[in-house]
PDB file of N, CA and C in Angstrom:
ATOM      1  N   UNK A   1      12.432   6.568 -27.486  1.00  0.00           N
ATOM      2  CA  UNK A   1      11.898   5.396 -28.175  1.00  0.00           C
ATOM      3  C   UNK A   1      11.652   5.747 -29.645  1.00  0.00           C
ATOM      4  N   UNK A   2      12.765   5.715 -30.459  1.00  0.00           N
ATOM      5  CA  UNK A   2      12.831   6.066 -31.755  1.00  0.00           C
ATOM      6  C   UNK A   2      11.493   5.341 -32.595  1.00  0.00           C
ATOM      7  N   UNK A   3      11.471   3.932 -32.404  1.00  0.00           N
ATOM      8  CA  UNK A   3      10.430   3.068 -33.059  1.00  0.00           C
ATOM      9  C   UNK A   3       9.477   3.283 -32.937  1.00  0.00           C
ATOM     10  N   UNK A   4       9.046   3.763 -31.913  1.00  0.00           N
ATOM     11  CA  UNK A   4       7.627   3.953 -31.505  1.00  0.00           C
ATOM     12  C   UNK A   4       7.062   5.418 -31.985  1.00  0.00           C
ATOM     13  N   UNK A   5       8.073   6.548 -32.363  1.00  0.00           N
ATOM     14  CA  UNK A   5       8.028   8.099 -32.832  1.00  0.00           C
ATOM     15  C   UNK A   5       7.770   7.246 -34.420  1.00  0.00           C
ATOM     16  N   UNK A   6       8.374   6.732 -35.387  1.00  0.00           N
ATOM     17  CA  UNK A   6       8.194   5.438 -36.375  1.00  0.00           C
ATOM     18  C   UNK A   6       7.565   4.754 -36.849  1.00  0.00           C
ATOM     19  N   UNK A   7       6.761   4.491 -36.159  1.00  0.00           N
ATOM     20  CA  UNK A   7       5.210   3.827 -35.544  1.00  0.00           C
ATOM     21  C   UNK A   7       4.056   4.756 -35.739  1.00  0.00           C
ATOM     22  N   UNK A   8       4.061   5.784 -35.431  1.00  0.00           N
ATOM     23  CA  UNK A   8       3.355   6.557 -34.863  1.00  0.00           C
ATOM     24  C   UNK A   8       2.776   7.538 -36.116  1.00  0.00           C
ATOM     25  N   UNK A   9       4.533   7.392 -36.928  1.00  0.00           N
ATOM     26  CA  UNK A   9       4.675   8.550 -38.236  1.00  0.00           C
ATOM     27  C   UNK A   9       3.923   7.532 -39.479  1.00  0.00           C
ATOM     28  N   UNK A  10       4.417   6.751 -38.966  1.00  0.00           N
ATOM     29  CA  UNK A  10       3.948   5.226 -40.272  1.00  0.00           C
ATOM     30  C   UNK A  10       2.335   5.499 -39.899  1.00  0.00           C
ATOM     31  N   UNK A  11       1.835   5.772 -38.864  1.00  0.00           N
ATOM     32  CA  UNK A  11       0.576   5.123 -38.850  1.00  0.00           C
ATOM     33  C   UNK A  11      -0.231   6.610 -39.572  1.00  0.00           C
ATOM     34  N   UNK A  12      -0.020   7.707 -39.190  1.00  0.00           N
ATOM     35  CA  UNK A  12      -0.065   8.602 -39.404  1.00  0.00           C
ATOM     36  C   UNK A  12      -0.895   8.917 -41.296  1.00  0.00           C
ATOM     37  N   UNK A  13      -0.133   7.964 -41.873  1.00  0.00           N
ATOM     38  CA  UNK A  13      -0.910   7.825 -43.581  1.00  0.00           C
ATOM     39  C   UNK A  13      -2.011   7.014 -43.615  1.00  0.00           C
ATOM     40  N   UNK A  14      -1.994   5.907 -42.330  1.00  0.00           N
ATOM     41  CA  UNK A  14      -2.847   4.854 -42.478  1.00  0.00           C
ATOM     42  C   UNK A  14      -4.439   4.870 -42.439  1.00  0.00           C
ATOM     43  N   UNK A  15      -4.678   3.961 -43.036  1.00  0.00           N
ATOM     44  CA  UNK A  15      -6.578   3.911 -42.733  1.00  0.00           C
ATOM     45  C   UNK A  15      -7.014   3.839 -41.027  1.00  0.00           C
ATOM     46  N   UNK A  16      -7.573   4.288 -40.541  1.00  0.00           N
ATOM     47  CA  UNK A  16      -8.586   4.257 -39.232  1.00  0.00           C
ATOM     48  C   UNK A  16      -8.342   3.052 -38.749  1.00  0.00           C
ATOM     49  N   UNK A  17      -8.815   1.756 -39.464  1.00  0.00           N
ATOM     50  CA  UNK A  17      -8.116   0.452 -39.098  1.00  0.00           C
ATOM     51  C   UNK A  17      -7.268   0.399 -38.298  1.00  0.00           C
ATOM     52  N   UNK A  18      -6.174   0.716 -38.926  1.00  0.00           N
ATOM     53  CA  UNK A  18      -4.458   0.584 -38.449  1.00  0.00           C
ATOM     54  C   UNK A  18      -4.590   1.146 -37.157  1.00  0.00           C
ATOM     55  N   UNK A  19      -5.249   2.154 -37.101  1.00  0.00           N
ATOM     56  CA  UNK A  19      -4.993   3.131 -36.099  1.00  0.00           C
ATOM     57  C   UNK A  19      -5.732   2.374 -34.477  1.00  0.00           C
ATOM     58  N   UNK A  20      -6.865   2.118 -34.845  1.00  0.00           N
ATOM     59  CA  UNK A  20      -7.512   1.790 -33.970  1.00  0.00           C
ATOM     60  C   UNK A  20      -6.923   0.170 -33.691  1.00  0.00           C
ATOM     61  N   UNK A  21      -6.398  -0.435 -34.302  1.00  0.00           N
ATOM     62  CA  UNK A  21      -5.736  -2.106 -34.128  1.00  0.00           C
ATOM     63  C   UNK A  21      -4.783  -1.528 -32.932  1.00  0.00           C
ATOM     64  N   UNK A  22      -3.838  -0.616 -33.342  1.00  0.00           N
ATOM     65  CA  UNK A  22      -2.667  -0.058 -32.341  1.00  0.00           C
ATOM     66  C   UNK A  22      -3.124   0.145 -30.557  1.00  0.00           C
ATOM     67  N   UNK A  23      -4.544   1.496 -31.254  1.00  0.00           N
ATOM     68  CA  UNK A  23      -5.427   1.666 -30.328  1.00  0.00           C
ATOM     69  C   UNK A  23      -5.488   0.637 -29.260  1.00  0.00           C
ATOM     70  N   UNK A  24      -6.473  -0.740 -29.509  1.00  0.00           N
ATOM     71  CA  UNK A  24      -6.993  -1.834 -28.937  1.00  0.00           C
ATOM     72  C   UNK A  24      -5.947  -2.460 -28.156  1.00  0.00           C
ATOM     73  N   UNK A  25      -4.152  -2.257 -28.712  1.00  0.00           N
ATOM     74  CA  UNK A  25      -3.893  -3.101 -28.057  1.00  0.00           C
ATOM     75  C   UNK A  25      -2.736  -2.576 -27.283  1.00  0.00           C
ATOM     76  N   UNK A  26      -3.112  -1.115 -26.961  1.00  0.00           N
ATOM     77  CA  UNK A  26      -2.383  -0.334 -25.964  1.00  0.00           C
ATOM     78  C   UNK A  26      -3.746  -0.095 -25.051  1.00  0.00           C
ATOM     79  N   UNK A  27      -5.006  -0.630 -25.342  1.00  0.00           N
ATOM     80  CA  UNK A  27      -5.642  -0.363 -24.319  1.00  0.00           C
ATOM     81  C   UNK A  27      -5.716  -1.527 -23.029  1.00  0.00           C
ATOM     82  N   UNK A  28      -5.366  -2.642 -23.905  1.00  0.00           N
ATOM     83  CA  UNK A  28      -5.723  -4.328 -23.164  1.00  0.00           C
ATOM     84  C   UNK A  28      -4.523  -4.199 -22.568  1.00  0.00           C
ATOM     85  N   UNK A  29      -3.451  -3.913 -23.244  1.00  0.00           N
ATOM     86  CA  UNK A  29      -1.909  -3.789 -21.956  1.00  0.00           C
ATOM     87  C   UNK A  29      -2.086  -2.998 -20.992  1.00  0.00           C
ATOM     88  N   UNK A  30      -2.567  -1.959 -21.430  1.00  0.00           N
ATOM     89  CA  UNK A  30      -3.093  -0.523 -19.860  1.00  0.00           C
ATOM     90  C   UNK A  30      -3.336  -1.666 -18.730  1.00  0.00           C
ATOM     91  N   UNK A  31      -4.772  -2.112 -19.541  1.00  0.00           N
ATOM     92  CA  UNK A  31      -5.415  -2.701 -18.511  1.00  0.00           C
ATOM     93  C   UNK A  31      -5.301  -3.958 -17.555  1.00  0.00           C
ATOM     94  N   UNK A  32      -4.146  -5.055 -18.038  1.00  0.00           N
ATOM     95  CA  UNK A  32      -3.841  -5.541 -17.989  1.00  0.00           C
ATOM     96  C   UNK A  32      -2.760  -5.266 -16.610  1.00  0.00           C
ATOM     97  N   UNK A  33      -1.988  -4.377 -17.115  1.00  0.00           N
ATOM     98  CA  UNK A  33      -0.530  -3.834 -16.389  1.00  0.00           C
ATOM     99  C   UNK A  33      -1.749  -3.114 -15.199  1.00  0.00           C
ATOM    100  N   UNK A  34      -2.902  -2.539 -14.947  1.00  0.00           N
ATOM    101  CA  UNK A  34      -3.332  -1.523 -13.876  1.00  0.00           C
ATOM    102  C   UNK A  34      -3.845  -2.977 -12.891  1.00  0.00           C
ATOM    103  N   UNK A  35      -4.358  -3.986 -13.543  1.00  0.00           N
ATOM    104  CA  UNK A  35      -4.998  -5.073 -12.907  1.00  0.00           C
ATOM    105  C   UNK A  35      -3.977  -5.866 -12.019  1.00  0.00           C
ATOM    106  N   UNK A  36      -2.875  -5.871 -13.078  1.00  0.00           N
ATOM    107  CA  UNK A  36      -1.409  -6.483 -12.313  1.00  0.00           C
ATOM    108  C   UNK A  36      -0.899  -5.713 -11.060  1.00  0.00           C
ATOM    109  N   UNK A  37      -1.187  -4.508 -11.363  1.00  0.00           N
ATOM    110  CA  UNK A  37      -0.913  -3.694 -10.113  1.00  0.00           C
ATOM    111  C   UNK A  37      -1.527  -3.451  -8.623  1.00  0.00           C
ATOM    112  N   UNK A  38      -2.726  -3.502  -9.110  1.00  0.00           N
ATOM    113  CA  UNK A  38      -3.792  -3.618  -7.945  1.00  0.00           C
ATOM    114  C   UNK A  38      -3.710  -4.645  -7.280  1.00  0.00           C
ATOM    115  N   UNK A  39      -3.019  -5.899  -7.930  1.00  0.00           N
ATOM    116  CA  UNK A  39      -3.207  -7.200  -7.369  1.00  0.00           C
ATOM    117  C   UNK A  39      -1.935  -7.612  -6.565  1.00  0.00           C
ATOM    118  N   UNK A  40      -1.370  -6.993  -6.801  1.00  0.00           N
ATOM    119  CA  UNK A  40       0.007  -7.070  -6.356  1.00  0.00           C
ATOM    120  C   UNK A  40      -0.356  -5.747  -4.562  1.00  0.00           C
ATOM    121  N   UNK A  41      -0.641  -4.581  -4.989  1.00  0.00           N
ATOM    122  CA  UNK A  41      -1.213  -3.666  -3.570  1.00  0.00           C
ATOM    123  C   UNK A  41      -1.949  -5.009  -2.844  1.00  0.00           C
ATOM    124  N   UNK A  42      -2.648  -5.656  -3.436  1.00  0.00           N
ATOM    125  CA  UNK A  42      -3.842  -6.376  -2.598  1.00  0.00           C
ATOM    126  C   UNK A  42      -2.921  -7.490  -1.796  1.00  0.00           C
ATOM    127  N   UNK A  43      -1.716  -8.141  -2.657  1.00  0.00           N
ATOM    128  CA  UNK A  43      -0.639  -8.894  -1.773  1.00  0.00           C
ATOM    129  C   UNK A  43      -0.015  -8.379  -0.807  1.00  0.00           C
ATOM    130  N   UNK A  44       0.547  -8.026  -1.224  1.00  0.00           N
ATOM    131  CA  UNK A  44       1.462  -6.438  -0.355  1.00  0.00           C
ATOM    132  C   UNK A  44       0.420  -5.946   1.248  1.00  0.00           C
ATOM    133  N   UNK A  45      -0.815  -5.769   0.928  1.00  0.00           N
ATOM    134  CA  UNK A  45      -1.313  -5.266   1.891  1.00  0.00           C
ATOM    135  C   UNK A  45      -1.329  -6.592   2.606  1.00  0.00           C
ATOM    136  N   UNK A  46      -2.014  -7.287   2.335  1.00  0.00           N
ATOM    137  CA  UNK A  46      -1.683  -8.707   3.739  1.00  0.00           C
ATOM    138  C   UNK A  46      -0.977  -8.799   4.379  1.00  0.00           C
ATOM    139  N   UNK A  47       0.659  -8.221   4.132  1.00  0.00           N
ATOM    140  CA  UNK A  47       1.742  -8.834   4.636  1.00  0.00           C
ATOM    141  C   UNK A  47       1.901  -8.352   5.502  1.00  0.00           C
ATOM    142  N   UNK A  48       1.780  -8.773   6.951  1.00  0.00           N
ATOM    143  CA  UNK A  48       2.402  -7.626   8.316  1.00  0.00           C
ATOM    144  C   UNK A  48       3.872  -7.258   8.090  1.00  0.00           C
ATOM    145  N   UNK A  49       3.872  -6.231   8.517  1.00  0.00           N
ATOM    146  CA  UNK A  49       5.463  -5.429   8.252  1.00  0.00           C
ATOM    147  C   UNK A  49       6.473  -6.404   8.984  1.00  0.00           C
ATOM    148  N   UNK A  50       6.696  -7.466   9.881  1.00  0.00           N
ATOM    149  CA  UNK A  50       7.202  -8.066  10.600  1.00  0.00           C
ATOM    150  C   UNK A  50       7.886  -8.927   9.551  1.00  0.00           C
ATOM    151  N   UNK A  51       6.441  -9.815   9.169  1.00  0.00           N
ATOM    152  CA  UNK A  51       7.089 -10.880   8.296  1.00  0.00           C
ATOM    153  C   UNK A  51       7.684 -10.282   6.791  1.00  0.00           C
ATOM    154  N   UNK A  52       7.124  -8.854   6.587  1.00  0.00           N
ATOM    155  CA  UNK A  52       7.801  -8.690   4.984  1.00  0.00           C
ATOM    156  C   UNK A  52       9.531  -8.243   5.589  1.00  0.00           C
ATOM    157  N   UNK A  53      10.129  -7.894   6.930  1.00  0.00           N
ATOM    158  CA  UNK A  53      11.063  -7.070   7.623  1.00  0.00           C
ATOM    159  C   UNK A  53      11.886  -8.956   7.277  1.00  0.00           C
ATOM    160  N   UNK A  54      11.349 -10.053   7.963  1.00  0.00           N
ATOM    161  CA  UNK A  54      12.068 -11.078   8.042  1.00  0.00           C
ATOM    162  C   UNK A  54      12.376 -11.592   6.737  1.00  0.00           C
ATOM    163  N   UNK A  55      11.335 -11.480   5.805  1.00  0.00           N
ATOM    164  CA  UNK A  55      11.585 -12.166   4.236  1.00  0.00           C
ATOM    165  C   UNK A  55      12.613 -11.015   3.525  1.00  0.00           C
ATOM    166  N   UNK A  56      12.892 -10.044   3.707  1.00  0.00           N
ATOM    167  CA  UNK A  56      13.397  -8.784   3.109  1.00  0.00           C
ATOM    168  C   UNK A  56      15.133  -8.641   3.738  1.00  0.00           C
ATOM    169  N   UNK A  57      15.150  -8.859   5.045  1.00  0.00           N
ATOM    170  CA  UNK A  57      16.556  -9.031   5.817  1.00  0.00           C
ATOM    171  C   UNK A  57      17.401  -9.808   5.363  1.00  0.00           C
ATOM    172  N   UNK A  58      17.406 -10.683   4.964  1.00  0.00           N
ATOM    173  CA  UNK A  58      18.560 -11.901   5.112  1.00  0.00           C
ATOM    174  C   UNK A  58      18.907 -11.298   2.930  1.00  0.00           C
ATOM    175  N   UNK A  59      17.965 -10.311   2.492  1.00  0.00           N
ATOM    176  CA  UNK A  59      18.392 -10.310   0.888  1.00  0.00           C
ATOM    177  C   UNK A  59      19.124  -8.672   1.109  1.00  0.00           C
ATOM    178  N   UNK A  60      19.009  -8.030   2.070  1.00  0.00           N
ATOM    179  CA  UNK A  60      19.532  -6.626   2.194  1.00  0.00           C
ATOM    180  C   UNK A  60      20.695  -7.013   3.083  1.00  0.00           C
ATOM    181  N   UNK A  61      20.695  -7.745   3.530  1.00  0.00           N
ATOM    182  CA  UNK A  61      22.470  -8.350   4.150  1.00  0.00           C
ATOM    183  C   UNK A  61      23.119  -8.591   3.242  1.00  0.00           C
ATOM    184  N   UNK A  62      22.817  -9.600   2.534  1.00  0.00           N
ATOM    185  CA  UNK A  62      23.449  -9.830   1.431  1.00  0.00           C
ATOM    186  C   UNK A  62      23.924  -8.814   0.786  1.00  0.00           C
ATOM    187  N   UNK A  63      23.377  -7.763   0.332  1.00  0.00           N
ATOM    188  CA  UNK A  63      23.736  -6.557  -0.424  1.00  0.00           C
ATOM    189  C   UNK A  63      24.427  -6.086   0.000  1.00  0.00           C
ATOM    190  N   UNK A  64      24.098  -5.319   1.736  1.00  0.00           N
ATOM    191  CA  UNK A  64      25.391  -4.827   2.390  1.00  0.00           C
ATOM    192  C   UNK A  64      26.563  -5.507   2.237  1.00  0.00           C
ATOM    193  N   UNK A  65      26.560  -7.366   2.362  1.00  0.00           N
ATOM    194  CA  UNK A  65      28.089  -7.557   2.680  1.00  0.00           C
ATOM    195  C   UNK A  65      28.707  -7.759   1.099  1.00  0.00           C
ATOM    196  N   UNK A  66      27.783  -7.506   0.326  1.00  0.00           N
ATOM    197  CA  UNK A  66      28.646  -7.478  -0.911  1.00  0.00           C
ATOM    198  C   UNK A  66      29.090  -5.807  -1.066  1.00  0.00           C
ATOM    199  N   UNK A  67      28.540  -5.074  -0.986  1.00  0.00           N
ATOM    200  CA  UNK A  67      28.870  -3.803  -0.572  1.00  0.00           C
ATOM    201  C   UNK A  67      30.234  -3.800  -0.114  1.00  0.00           C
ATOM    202  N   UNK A  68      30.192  -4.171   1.220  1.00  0.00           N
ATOM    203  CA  UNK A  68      31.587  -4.039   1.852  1.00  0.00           C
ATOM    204  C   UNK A  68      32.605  -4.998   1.468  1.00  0.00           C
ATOM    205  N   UNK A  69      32.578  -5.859   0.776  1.00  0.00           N
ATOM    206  CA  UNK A  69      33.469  -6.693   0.023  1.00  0.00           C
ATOM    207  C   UNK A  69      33.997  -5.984  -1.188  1.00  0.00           C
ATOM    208  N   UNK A  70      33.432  -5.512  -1.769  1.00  0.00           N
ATOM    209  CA  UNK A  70      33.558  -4.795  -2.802  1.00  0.00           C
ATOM    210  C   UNK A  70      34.645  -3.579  -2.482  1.00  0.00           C
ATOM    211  N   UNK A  71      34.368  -2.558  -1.042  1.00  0.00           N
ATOM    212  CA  UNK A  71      34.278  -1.380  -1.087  1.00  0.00           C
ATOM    213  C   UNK A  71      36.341  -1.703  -0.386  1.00  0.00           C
ATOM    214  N   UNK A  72      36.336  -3.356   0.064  1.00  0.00           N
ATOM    215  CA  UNK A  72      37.616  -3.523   0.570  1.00  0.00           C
ATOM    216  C   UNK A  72      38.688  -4.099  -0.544  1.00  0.00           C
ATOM    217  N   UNK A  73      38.235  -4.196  -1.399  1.00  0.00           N
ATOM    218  CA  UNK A  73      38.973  -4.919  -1.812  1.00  0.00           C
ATOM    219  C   UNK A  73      40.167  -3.547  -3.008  1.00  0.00           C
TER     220      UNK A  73
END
């Protein structure tokens, strides 16, 4: 991530400001993205393995028979 090594060098001359603006808003995405995550485990865990096996089958067929369409042709 060239831009961000760029970023980093740029900020590097800057006043405390700059630094801490960057700071603030790699902290609210952290937190944001860890909250998104947890919430998503918390979906995930509801799901009996049965019904995630039935919602999940009919999209991994698909794959296989494109697989083997592919692999014949």
């Amino acid at each position: 991530m060239p831009w961000l090594q760029k970023k980093i060098h740029d900020l590097r001359g800057k006043p405390y400001e700059a630094r801490v603006k960057y700071l603030r808003y790699f902290v609210i995405i952290s937190v944001i993205a860890i909250i998104g995550i947890w919430m998503l485990t918390l979906h995930f865990r509801n799901i009996s393995p049965n019904s995630l096996k039935s919602t999940l089958s009919p999209i991994l067929n698909n794959i296989q028979n494109e697989k083997k369409s592919v692999q014949t042709q």
